[in-house]
Protein backbone atom coordinates (compact mmCIF):
# COMPACT_ATOMS: atom_id res chain seq x y z
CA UNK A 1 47.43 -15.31 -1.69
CA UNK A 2 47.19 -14.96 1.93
CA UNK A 3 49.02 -11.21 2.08
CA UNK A 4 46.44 -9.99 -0.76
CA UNK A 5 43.38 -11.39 1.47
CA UNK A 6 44.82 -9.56 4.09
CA UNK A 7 45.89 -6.58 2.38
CA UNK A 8 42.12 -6.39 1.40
CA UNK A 9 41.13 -6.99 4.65
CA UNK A 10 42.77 -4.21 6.14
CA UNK A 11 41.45 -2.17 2.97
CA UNK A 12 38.15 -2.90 4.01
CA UNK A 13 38.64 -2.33 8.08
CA UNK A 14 40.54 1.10 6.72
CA UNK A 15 36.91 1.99 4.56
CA UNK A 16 34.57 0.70 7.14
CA UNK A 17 36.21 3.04 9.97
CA UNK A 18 36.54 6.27 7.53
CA UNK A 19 32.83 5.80 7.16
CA UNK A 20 32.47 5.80 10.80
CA UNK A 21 33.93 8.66 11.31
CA UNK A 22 31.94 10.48 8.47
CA UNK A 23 28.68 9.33 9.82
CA UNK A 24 29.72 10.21 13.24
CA UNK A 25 30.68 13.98 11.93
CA UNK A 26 27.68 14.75 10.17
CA UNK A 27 24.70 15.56 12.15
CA UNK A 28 21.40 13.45 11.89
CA UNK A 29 18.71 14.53 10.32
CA UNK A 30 16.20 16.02 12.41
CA UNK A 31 12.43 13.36 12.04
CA UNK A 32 10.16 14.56 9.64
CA UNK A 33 6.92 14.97 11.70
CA UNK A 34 4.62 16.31 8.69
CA UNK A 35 2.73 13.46 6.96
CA UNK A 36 0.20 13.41 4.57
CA UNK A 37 -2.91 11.20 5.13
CA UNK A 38 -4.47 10.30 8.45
CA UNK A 39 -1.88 8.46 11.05
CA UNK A 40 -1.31 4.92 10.49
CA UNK A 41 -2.62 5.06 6.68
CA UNK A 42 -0.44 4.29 4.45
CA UNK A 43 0.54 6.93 2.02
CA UNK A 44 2.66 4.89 -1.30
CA UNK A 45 1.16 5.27 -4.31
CA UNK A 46 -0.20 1.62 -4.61
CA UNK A 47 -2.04 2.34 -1.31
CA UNK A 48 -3.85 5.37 -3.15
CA UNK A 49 -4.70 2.87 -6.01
CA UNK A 50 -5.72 0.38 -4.12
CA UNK A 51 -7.91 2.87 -2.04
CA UNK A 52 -8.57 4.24 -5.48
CA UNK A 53 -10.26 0.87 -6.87
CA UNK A 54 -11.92 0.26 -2.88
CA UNK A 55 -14.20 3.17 -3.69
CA UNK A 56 -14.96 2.58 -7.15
CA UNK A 57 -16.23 -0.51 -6.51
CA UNK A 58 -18.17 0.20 -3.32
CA UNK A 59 -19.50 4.03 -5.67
CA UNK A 60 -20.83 0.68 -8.14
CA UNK A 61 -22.08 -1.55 -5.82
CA UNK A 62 -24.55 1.73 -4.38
CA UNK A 63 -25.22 3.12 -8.08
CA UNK A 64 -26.43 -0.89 -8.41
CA UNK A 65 -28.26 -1.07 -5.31
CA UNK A 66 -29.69 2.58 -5.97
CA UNK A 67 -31.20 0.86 -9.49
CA UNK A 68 -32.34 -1.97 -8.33
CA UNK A 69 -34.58 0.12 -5.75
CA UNK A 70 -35.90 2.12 -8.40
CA UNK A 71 -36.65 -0.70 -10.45
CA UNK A 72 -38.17 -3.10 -8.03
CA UNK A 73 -40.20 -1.81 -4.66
CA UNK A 74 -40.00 -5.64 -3.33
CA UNK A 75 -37.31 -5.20 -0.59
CA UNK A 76 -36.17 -9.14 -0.72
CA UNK A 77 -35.53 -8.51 -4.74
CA UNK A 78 -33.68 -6.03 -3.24
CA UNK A 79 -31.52 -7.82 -0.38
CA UNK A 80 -30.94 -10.20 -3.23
CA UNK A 81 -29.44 -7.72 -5.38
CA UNK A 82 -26.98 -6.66 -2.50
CA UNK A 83 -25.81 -9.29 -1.40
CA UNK A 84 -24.79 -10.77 -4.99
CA UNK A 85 -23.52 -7.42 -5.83
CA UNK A 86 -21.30 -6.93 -2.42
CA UNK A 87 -19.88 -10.76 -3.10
CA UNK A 88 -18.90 -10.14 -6.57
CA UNK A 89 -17.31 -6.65 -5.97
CA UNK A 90 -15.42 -8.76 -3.44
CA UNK A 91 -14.36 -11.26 -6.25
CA UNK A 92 -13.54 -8.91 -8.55
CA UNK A 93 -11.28 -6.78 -6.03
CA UNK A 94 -9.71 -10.03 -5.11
CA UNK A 95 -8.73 -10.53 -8.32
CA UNK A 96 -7.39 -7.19 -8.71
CA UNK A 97 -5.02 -7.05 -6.29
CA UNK A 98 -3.37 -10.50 -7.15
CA UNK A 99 -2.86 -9.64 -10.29
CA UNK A 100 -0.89 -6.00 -10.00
């Protein structure tokens, strides 16, 4: 038992060198400087969706606030409607992104 542990051993110094060598011969690629987005954003596509779903719900929130203006000229009827609206799009995105 112990000449086939070290037979594989040695198999398995012999692979981890020849990949040395291989990753020593090839050349590193050069650092891809061109990125998409704005720097430090990320770019995946569940950061688009999420992004995505932000501006639905804020697009919402002003088509609401926008109605409620038009329908009421009181401005506290119209605080009111903000600030319930701005919570519950808050709820609701919560919600959304625990449950992807």
């Amino acid at each position: 038992m112990s000449k086939q542990k070290a037979a594989l051993r040695a198999q398995q110094q012999a692979n981890r060198e020849r990949r040395r060598r291989e990753r020593a011969a090839t050349p590193s690629r050069p650092r891809q400087d061109a990125r998409r987005g704005r720097p430090g954003q990320p770019t995946g596509v569940r950061a688009r969706r999420s992004r995505r779903r932000t501006s639905i719900a804020v697009a919402l929130v002003l088509l609401l606030q926008l109605g409620a203006a038009l329908w009421w000229r009181d401005w506290a009827a119209n605080l009111a409607v903000l600030i319930v609206s701005a919570a519950l799009a808050t709820i609701v995105l919560g919600l959304l992104r625990r449950h992807r």
